[in-house]
Each structure stands twice: as structure tokens, then as C-alpha cells.
PDB file of N, CA and C in Angstrom:
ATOM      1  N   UNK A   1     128.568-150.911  91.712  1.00  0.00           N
ATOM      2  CA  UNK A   1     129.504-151.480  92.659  1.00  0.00           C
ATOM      3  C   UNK A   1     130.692-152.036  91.890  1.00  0.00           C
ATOM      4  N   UNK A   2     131.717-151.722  92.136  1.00  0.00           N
ATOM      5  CA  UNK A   2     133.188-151.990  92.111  1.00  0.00           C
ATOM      6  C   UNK A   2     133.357-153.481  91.978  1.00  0.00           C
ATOM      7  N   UNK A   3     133.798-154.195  91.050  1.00  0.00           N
ATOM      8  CA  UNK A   3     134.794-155.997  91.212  1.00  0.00           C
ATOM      9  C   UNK A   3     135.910-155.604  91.322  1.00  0.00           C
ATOM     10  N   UNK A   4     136.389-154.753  92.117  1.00  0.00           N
ATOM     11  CA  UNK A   4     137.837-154.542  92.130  1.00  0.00           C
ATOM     12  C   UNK A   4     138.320-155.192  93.357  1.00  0.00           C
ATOM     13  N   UNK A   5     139.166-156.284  93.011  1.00  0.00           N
ATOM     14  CA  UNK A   5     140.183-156.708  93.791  1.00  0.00           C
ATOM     15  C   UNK A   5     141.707-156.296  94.444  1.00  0.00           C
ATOM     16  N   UNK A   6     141.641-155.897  95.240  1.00  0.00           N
ATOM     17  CA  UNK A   6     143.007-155.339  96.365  1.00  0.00           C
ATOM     18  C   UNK A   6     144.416-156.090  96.200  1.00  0.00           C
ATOM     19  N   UNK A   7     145.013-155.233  95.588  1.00  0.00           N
ATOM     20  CA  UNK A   7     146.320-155.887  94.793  1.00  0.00           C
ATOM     21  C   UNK A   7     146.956-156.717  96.410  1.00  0.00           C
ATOM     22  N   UNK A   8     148.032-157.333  96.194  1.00  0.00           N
ATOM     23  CA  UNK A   8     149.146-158.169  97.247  1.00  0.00           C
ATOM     24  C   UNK A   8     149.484-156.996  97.709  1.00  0.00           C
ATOM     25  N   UNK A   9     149.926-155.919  96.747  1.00  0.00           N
ATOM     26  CA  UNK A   9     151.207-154.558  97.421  1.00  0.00           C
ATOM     27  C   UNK A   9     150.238-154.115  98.096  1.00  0.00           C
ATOM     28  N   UNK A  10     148.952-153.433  97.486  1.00  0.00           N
ATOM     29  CA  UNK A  10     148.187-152.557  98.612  1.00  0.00           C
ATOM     30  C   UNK A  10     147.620-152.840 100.156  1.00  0.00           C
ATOM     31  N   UNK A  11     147.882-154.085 100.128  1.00  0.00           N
ATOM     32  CA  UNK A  11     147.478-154.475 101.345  1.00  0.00           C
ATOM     33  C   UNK A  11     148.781-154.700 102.607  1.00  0.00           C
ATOM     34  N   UNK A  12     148.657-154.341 103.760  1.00  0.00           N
ATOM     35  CA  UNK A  12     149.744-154.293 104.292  1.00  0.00           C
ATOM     36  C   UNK A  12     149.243-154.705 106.183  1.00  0.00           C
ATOM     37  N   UNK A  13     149.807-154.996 106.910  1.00  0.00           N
ATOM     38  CA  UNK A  13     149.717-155.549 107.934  1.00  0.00           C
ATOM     39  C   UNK A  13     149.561-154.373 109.135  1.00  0.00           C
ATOM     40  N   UNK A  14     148.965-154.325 110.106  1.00  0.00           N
ATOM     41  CA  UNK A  14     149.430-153.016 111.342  1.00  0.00           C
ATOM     42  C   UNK A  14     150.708-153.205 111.307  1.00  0.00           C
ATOM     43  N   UNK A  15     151.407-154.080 111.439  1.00  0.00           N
ATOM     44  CA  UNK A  15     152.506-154.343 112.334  1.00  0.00           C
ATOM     45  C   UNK A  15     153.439-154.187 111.290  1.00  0.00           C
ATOM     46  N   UNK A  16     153.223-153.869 110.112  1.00  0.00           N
ATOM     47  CA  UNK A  16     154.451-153.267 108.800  1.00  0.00           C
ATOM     48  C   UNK A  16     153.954-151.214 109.125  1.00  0.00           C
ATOM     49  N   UNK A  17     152.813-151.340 109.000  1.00  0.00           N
ATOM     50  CA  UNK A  17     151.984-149.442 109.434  1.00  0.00           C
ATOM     51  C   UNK A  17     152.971-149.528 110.615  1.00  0.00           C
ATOM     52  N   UNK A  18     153.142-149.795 111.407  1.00  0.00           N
ATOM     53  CA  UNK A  18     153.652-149.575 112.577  1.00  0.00           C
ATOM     54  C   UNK A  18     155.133-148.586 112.420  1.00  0.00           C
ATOM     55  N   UNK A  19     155.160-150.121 111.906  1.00  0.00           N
ATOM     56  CA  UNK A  19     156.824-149.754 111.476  1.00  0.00           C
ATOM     57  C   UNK A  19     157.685-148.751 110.651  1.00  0.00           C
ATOM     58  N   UNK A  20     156.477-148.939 109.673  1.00  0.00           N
ATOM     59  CA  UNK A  20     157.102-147.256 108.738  1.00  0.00           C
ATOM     60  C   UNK A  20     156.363-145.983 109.114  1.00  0.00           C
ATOM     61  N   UNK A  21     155.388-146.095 110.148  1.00  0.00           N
ATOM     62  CA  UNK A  21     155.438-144.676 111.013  1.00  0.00           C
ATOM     63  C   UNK A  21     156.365-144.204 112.370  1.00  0.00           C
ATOM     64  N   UNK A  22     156.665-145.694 112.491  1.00  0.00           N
ATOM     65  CA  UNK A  22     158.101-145.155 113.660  1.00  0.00           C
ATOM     66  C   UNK A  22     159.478-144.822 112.364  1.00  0.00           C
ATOM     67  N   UNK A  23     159.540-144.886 111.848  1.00  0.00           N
ATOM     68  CA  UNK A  23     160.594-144.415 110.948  1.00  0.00           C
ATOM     69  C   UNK A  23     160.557-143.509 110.702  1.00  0.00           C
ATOM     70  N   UNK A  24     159.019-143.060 110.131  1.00  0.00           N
ATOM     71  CA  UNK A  24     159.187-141.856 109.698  1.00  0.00           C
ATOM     72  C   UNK A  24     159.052-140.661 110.205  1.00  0.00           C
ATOM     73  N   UNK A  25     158.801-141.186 111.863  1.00  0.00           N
ATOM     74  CA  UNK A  25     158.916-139.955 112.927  1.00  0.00           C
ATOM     75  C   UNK A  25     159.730-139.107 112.877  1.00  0.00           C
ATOM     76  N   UNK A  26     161.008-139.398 113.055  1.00  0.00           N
ATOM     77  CA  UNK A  26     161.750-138.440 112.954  1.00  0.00           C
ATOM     78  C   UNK A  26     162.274-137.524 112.010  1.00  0.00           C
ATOM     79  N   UNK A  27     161.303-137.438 110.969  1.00  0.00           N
ATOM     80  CA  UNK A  27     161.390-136.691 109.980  1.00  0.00           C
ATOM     81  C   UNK A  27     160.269-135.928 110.427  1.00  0.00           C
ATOM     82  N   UNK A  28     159.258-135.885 111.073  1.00  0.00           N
ATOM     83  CA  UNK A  28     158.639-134.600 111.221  1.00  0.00           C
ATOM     84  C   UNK A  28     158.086-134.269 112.403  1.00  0.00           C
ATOM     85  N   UNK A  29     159.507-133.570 112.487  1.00  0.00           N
ATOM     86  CA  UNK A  29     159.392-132.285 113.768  1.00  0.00           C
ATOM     87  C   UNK A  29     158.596-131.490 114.000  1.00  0.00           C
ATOM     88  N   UNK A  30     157.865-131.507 114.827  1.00  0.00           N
ATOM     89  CA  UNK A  30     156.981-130.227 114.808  1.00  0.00           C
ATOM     90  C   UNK A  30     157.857-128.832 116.140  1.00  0.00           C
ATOM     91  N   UNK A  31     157.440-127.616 115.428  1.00  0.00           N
ATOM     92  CA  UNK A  31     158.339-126.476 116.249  1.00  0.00           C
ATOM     93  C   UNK A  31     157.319-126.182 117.520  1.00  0.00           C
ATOM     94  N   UNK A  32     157.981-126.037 118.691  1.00  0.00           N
ATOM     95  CA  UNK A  32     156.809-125.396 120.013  1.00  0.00           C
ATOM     96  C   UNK A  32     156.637-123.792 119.595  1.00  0.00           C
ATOM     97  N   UNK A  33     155.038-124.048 119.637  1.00  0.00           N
ATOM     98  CA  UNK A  33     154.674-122.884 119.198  1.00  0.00           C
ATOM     99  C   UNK A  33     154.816-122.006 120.657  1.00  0.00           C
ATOM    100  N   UNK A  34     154.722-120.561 121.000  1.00  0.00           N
ATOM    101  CA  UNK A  34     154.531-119.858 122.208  1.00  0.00           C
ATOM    102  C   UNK A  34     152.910-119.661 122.439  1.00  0.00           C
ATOM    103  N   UNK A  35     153.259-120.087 123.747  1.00  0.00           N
ATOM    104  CA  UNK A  35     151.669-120.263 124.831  1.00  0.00           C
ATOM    105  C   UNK A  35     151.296-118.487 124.389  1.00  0.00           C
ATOM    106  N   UNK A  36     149.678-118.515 123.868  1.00  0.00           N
ATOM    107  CA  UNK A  36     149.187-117.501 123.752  1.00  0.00           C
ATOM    108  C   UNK A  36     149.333-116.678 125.120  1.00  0.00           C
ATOM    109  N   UNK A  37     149.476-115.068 124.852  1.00  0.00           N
ATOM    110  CA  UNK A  37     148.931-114.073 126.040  1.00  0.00           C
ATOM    111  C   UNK A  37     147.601-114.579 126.729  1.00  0.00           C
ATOM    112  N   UNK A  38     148.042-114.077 128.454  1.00  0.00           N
ATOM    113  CA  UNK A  38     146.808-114.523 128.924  1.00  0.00           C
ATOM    114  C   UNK A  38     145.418-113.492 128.789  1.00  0.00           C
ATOM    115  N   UNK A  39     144.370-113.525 129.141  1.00  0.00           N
ATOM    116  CA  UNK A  39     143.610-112.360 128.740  1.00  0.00           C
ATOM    117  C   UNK A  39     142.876-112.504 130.181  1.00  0.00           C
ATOM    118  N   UNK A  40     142.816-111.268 131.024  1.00  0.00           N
ATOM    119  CA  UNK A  40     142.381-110.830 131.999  1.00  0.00           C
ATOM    120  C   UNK A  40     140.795-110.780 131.787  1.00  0.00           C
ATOM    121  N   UNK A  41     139.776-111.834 133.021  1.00  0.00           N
ATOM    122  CA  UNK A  41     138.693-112.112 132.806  1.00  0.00           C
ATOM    123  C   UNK A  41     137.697-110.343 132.385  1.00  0.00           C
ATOM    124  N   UNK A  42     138.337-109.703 133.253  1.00  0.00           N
ATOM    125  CA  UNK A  42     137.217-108.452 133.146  1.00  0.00           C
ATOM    126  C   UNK A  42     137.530-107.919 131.347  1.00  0.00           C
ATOM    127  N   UNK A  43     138.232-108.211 130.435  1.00  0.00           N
ATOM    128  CA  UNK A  43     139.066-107.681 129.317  1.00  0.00           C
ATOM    129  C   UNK A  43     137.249-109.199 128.507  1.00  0.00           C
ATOM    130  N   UNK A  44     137.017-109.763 129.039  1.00  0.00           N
ATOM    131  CA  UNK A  44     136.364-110.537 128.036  1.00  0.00           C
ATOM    132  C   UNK A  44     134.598-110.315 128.122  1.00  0.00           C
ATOM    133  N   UNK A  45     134.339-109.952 127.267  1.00  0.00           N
ATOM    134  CA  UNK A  45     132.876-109.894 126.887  1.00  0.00           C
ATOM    135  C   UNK A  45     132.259-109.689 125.946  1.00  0.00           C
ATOM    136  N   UNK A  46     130.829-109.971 125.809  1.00  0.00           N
ATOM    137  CA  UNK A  46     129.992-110.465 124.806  1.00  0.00           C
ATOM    138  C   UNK A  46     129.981-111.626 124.290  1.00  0.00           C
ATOM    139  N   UNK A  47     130.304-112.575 125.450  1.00  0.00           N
ATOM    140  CA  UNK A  47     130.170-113.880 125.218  1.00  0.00           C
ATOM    141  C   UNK A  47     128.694-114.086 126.454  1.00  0.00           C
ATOM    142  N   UNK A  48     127.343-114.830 125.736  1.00  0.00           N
ATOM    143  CA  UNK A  48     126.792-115.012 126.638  1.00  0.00           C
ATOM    144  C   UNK A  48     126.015-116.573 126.574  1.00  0.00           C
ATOM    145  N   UNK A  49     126.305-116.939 127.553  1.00  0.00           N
ATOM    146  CA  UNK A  49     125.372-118.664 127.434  1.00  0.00           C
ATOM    147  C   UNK A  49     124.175-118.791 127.931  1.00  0.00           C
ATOM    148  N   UNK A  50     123.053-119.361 126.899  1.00  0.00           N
ATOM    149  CA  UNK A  50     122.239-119.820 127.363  1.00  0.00           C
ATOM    150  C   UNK A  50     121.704-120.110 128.653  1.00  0.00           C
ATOM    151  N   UNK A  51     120.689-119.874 129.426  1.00  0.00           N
ATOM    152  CA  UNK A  51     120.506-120.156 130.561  1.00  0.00           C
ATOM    153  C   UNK A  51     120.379-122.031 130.928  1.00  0.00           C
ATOM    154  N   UNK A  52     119.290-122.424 129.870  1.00  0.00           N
ATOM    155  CA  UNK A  52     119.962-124.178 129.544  1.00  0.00           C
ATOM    156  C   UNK A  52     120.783-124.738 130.101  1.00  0.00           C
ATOM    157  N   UNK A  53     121.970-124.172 128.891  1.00  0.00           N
ATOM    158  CA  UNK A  53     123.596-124.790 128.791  1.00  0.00           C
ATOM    159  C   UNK A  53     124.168-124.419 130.209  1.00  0.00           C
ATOM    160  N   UNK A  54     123.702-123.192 130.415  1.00  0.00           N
ATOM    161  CA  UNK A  54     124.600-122.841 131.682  1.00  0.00           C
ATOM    162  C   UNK A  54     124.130-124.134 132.798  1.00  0.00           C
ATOM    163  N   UNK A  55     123.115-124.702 132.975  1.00  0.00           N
ATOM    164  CA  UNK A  55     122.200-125.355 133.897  1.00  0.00           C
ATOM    165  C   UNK A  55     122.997-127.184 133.430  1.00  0.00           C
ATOM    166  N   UNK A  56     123.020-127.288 132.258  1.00  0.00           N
ATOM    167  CA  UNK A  56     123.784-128.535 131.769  1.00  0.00           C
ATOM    168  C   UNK A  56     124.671-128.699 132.210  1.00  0.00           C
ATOM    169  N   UNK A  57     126.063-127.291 132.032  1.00  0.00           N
ATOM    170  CA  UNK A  57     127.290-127.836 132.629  1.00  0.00           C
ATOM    171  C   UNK A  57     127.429-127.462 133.737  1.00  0.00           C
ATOM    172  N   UNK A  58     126.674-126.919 134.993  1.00  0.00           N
ATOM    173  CA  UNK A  58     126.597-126.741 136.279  1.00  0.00           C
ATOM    174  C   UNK A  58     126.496-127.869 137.069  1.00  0.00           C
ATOM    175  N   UNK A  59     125.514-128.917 135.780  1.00  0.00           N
ATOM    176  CA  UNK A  59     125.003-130.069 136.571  1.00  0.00           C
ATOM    177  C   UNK A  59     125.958-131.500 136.358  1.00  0.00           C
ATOM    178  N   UNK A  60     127.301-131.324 135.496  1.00  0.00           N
ATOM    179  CA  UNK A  60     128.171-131.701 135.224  1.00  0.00           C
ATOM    180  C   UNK A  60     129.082-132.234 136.283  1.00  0.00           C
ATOM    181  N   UNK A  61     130.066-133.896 136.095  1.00  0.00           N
ATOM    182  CA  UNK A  61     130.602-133.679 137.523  1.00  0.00           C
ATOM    183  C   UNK A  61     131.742-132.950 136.816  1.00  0.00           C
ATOM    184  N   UNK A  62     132.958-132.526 137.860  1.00  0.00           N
ATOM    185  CA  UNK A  62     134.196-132.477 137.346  1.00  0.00           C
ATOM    186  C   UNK A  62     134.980-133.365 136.620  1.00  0.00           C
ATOM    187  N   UNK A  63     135.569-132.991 135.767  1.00  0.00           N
ATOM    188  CA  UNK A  63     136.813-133.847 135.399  1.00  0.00           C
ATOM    189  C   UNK A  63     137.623-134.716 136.081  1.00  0.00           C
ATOM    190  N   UNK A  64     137.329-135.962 136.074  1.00  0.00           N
ATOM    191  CA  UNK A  64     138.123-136.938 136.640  1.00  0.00           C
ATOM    192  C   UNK A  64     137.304-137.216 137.999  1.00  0.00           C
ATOM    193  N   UNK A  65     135.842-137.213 137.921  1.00  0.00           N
ATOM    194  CA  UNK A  65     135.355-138.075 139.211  1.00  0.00           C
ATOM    195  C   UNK A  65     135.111-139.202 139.120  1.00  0.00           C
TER     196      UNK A  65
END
């Protein structure tokens, strides 16, 4: 185990983190990538699920009940 003590500099506050990640936002842009092609359900197969899993997320509520 380590006696290493955490210098003054290395230690830093959220509220300084805060601050030099809003700064440094605008330095990295990210580019919009293009929405993949759609793929027509009958075009997809050899995907097969478990009878289980299928029974798990059947018994699932929807999103946002």
C-alpha cells in the first residue's frame, strides 16, 4: 500500500471540473454522422431468440409506463 499523499495541484474542486469542461467544449465538435439505410424486415434473418428471452421481454411493460 501506497503513503502517497495528493499534491495541493492534483486536487481540484467539481466546480473548477466544471469549468474547464465548459471551456473546453467548444473545441470538440463532433460531425453528424448519416442515419444508417433502413433494412426491410423480410431482408433480416438468422437472428433467432430463445424461447425464455422471448417470454422475458413479452412480459416486459413498455417504455415509459
Amino acid at each position: 500500500m501506497s503513503n502517497h499523499i495528493a499534491t495541493h495541484e492534483s486536487e481540484i474542486s467539481l466546480s473548477e471540473l466544471r469549468g474547464d469542461c465548459a471551456r473546453m467544449a467548444p473545441h470538440w465538435v463532433a460531425r453528424a454522422k448519416p442515419a444508417p439505410d433502413r433494412v426491410a424486415p423480410e431482408r433480416i434473418h438468422g437472428v433467432t431468440v430463445p424461447a425464455v428471452s422471448a417470454r422475458l421481454v413479452d412480459g416486459m411493460s413498455e417504455y415509459g409506463d
